[in-house]
N, C-alpha and C. Protein backbone atom coordinates (compact mmCIF):
# COMPACT_ATOMS: atom_id res chain seq x y z
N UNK A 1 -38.21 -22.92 140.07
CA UNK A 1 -38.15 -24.23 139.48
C UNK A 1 -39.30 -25.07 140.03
N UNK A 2 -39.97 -25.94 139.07
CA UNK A 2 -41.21 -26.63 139.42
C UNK A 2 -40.87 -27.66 139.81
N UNK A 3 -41.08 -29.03 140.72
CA UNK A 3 -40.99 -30.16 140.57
C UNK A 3 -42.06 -30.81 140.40
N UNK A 4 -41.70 -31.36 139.29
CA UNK A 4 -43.09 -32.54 138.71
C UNK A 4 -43.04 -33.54 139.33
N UNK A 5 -44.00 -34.54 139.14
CA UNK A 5 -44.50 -36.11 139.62
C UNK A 5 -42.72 -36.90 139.81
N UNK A 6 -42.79 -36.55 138.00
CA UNK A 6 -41.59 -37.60 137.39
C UNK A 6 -40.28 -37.30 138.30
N UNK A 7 -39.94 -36.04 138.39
CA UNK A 7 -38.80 -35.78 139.12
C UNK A 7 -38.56 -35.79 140.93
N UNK A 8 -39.61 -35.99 141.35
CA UNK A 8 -39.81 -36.69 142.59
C UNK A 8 -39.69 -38.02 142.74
N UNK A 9 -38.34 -38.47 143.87
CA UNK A 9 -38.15 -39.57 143.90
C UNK A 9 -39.19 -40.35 144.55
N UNK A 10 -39.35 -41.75 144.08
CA UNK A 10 -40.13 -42.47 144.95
C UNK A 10 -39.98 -42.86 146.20
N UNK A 11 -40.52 -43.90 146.69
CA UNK A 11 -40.57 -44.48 147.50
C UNK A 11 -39.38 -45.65 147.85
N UNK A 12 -37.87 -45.94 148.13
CA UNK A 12 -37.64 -46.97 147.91
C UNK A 12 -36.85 -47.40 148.99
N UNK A 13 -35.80 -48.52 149.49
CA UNK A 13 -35.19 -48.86 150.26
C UNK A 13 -33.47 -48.63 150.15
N UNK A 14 -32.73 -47.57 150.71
CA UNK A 14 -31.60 -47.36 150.14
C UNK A 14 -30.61 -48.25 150.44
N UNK A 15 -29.10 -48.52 150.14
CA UNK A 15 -28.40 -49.44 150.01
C UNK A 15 -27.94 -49.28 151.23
N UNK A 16 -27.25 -47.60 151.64
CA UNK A 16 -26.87 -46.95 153.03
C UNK A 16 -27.46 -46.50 153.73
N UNK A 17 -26.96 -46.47 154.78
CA UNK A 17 -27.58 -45.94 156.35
C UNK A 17 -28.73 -46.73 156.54
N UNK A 18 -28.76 -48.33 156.53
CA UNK A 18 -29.86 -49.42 156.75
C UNK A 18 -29.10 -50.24 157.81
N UNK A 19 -30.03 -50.39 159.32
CA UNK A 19 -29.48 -51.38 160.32
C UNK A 19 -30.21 -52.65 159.39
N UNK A 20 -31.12 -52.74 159.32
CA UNK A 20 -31.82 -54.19 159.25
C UNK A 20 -32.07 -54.19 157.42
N UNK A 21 -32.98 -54.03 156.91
CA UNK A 21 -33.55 -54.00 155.67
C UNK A 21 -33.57 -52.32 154.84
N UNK A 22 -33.73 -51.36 155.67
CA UNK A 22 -33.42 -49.98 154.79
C UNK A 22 -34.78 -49.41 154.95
N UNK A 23 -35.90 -49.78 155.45
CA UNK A 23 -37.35 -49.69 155.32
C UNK A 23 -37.55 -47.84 155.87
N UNK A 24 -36.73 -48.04 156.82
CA UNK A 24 -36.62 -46.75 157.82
C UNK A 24 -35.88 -45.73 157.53
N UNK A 25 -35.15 -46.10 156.80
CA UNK A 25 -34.08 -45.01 155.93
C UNK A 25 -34.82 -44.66 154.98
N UNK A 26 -35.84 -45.79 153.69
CA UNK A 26 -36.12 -45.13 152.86
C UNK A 26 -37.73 -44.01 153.39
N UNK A 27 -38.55 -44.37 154.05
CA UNK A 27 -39.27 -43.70 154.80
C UNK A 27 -38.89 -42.85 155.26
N UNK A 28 -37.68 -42.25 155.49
CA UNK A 28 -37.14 -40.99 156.43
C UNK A 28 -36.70 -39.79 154.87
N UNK A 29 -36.01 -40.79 154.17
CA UNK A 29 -35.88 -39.97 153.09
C UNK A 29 -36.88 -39.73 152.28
N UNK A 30 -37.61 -40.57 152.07
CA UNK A 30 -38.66 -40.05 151.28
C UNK A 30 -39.60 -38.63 151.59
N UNK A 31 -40.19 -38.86 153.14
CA UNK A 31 -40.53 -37.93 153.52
C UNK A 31 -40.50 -37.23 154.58
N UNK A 32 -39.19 -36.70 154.37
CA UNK A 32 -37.54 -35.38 154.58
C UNK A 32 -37.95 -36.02 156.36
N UNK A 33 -37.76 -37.03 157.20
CA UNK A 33 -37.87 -36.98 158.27
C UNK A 33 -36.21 -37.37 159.13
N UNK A 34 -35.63 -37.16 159.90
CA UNK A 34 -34.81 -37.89 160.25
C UNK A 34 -34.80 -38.91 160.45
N UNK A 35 -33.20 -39.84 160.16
CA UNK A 35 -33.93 -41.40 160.12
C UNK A 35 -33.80 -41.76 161.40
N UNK A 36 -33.54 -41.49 162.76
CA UNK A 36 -33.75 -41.72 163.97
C UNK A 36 -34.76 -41.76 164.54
N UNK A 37 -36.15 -41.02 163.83
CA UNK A 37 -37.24 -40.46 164.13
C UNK A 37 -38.14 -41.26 163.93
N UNK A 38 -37.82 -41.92 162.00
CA UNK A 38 -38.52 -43.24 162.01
C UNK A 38 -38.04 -44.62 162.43
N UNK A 39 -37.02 -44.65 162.82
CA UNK A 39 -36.73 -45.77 163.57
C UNK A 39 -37.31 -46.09 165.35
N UNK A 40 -36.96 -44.90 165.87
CA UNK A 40 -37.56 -44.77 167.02
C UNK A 40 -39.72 -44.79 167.18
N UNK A 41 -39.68 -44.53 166.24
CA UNK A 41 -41.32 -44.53 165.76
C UNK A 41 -41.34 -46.40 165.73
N UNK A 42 -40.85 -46.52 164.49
CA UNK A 42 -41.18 -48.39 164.66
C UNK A 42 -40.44 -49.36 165.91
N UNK A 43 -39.70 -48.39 166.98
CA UNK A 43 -39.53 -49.00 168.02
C UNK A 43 -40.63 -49.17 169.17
N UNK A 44 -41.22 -47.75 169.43
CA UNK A 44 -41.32 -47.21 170.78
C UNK A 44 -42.86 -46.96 170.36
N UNK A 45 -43.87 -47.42 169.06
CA UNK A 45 -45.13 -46.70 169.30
C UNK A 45 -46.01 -47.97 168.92
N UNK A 46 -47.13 -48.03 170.11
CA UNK A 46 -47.58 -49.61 169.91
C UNK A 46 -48.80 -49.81 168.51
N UNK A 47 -48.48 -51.22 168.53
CA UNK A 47 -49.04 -51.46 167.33
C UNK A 47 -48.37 -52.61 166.86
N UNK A 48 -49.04 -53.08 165.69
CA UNK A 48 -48.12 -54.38 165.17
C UNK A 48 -46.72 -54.12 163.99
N UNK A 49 -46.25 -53.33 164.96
CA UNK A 49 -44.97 -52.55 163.96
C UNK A 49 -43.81 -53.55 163.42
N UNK A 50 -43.84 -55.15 163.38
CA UNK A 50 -43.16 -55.87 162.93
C UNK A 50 -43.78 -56.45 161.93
N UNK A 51 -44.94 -56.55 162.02
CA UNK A 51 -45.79 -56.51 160.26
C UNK A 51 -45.77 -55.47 159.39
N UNK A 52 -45.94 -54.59 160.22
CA UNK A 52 -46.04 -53.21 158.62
C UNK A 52 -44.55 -53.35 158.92
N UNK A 53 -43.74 -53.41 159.21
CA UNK A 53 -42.14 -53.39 158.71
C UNK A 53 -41.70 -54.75 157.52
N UNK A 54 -42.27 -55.69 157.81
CA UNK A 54 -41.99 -56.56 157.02
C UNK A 54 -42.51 -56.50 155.85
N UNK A 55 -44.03 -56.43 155.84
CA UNK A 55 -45.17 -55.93 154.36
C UNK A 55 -44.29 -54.37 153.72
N UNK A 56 -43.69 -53.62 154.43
CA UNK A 56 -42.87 -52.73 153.50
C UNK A 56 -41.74 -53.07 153.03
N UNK A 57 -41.34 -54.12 153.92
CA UNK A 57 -39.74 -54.84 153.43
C UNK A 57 -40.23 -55.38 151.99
N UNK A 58 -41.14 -55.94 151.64
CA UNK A 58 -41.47 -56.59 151.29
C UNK A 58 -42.34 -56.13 149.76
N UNK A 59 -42.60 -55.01 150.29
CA UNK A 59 -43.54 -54.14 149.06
C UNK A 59 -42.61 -53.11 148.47
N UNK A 60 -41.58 -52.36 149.22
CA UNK A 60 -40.86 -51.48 148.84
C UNK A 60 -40.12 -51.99 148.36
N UNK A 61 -39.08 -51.38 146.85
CA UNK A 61 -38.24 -51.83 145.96
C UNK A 61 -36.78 -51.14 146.89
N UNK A 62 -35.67 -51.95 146.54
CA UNK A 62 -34.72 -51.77 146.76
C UNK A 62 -33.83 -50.37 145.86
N UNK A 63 -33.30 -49.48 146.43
CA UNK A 63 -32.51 -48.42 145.41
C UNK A 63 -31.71 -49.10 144.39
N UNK A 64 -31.84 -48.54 143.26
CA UNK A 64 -30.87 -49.01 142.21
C UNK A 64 -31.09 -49.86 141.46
């Protein structure tokens, strides 16, 4: 079985398994990571990781 463009989900923010906004959930699902992995990533790795969290809050669509 092939998967095309169309049948690949996007990018989005899911309703569940979100502490704050979902940013990290949908990033984990999107690409197959655990979501502990990207949460601990926008905790623990320096950088201005409360801007790119917000500009994705912000750019990424909500599920549904």
């Amino acid at each position: 079985m092939s998967t095309s463009p169309a049948a690949t989900p996007g990018l989005v923010r899911p309703r569940d398994h979100r502490l704050v906004a979902g940013v990290c959930a949908g990033l984990a699902q999107r690409f197959g990571l655990p979501i502990w992995l990207t949460r601990v990533l926008f905790l623990f790795v320096p950088g201005p990781n409360i801007v790119v969290y917000i500009a994705l809050w912000l750019t990424i669509p909500e599920e549904g």
